[in-house]
C-alpha atoms as a PDB file:
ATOM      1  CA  UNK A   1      -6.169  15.944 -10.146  1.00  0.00           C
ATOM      2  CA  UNK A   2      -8.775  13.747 -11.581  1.00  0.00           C
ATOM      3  CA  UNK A   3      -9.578  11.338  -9.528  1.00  0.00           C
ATOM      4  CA  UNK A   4      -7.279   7.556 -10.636  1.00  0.00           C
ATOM      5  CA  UNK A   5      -9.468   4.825 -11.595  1.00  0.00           C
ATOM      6  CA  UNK A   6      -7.226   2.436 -12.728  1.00  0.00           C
ATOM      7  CA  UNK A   7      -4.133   0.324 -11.542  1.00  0.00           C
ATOM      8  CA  UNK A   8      -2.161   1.715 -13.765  1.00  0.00           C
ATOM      9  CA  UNK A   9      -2.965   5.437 -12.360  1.00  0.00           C
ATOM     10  CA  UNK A  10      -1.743   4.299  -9.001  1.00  0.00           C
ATOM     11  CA  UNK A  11       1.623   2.883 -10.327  1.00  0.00           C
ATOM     12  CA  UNK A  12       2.458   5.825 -11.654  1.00  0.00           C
ATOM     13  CA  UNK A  13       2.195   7.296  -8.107  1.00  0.00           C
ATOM     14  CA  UNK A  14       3.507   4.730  -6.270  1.00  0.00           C
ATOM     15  CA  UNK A  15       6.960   6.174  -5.701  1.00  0.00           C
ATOM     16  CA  UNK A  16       5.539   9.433  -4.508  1.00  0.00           C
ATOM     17  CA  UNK A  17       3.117   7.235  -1.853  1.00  0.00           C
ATOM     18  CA  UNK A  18       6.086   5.602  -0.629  1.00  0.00           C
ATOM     19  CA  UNK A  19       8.209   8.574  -0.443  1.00  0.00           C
ATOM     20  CA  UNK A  20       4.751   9.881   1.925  1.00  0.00           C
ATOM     21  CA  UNK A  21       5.192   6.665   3.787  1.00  0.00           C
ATOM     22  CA  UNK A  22       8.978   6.883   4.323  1.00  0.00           C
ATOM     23  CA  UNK A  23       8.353  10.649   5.798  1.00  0.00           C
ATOM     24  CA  UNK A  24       5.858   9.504   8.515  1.00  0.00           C
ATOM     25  CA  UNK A  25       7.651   5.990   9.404  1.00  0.00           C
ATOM     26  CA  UNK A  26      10.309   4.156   7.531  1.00  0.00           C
ATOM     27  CA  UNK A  27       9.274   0.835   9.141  1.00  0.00           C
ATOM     28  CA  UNK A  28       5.897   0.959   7.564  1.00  0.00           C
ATOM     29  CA  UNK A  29       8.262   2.143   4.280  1.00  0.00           C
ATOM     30  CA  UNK A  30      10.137  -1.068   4.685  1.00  0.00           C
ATOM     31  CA  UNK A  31       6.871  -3.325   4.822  1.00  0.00           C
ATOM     32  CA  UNK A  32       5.561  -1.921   1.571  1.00  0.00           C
ATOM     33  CA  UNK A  33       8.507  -1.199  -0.492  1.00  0.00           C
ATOM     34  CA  UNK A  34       8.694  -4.478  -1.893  1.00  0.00           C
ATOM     35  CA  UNK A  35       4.792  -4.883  -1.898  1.00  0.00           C
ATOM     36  CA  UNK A  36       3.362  -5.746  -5.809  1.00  0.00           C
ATOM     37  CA  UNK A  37       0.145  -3.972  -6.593  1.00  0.00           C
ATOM     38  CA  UNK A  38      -1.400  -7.345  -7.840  1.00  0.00           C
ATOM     39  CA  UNK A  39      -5.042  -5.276  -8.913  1.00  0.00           C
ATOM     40  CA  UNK A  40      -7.081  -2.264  -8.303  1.00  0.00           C
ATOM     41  CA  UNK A  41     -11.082  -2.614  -8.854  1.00  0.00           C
ATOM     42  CA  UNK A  42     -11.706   1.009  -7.886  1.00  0.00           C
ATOM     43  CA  UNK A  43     -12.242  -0.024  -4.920  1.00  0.00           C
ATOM     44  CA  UNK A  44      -9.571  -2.222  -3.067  1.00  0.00           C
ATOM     45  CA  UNK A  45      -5.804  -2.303  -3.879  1.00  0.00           C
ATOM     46  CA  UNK A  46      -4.365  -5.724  -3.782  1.00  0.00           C
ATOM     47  CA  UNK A  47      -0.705  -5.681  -2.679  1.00  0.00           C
ATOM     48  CA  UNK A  48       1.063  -9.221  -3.480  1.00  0.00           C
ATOM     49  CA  UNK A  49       4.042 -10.574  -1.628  1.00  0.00           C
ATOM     50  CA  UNK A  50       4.577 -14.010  -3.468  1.00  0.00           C
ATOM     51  CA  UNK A  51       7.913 -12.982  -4.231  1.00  0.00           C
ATOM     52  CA  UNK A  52       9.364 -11.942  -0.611  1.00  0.00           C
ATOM     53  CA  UNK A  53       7.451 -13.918   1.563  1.00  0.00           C
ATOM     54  CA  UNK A  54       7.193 -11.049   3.916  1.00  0.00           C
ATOM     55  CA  UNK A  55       4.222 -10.826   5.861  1.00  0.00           C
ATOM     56  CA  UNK A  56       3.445 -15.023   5.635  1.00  0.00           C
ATOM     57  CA  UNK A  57       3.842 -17.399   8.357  1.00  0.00           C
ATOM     58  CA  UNK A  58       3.653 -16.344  12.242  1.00  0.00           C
ATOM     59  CA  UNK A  59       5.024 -12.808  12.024  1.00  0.00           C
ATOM     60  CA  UNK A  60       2.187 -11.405  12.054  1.00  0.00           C
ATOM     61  CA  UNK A  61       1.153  -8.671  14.022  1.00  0.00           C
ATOM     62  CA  UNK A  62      -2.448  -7.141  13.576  1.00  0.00           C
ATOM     63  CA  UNK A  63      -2.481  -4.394  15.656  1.00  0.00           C
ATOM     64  CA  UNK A  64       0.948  -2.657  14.196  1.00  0.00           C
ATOM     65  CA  UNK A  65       0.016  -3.974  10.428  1.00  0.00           C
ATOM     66  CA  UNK A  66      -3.518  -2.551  11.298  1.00  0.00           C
ATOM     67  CA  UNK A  67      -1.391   1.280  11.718  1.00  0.00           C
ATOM     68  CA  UNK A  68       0.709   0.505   8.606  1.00  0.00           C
ATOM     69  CA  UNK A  69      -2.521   0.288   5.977  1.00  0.00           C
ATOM     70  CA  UNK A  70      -3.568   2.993   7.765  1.00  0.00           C
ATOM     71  CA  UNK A  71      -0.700   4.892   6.543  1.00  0.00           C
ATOM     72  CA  UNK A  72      -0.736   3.653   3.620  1.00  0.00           C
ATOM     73  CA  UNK A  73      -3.960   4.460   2.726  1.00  0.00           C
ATOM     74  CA  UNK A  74      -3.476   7.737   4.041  1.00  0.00           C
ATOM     75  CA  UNK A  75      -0.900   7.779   1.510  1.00  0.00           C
ATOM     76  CA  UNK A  76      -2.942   7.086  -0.870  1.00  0.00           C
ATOM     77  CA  UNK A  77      -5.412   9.734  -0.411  1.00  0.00           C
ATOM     78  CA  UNK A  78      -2.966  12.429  -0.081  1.00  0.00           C
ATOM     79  CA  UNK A  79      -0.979  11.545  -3.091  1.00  0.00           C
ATOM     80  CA  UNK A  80      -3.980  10.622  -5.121  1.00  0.00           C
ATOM     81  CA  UNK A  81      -6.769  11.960  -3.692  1.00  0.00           C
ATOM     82  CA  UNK A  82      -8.588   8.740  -3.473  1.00  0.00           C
ATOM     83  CA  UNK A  83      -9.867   6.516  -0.729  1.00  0.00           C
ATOM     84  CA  UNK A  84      -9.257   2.987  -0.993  1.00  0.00           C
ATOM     85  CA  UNK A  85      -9.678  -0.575   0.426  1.00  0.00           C
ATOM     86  CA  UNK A  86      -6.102  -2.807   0.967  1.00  0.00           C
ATOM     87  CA  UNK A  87      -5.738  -6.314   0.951  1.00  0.00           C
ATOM     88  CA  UNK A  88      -2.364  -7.966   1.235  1.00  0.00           C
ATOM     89  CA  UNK A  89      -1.591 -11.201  -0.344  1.00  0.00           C
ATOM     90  CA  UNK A  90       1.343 -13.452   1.144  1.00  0.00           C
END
C-alpha cells in the first residue's frame, strides 16, 4: 500500500484502525470512537472532540491518555503503514 498522504486516505481507514484499537483495548476504543479527524498535514492527525466534550475539563489523565495515542498511532501504522503525530482537540 502506497503510503496515505491525505485526510481523506485515513478516513477511509478509520474503521479498520478502530477495529485494531478495539482488539488491543476497548477502553482506548471507547476514547476514540467518537473522536473527529479535524486535519491531517502529513504529519500530525488532529482528532476534534467539540461535539462530545470528552476529554475537556479535569478528567484528564496523562499518563493513561499518553498509552491510548500510543495505540492509536500504532494503529495507524499497522493499518496504514504510516507514522504520525496526534493532537486532540477538546
Amino acid at each position: 500500500m502506497t503510503d496515505p498522504k491525505t485526510l481523506q486516505d485515513i478516513r477511509q481507514h478509520w474503521n479498520n484502525v478502530l477495529d485494531f484499537v478495539e482488539r488491543e483495548d476497548r477502553i482506548t476504543w471507547m476514547a476514540f470512537f467518537d473522536a473527529r479527524l479535524a486535519s491531517f498535514d502529513g504529519h500530525t492527525l488532529i482528532l476534534d472532540y467539540s461535539d462530545s466534550q470528552k476529554f475537556g475539563g479535569s478528567h484528564q489523565f496523562p499518563e493513561t491518555r499518553a498509552k491510548q495515542i500510543a495505540l492509536l498511532r500504532k494503529a495507524i501504522h499497522t493499518i496504514l503503514n504510516i507514522d504520525i503525530e496526534i493532537e486532540q482537540r477538546p
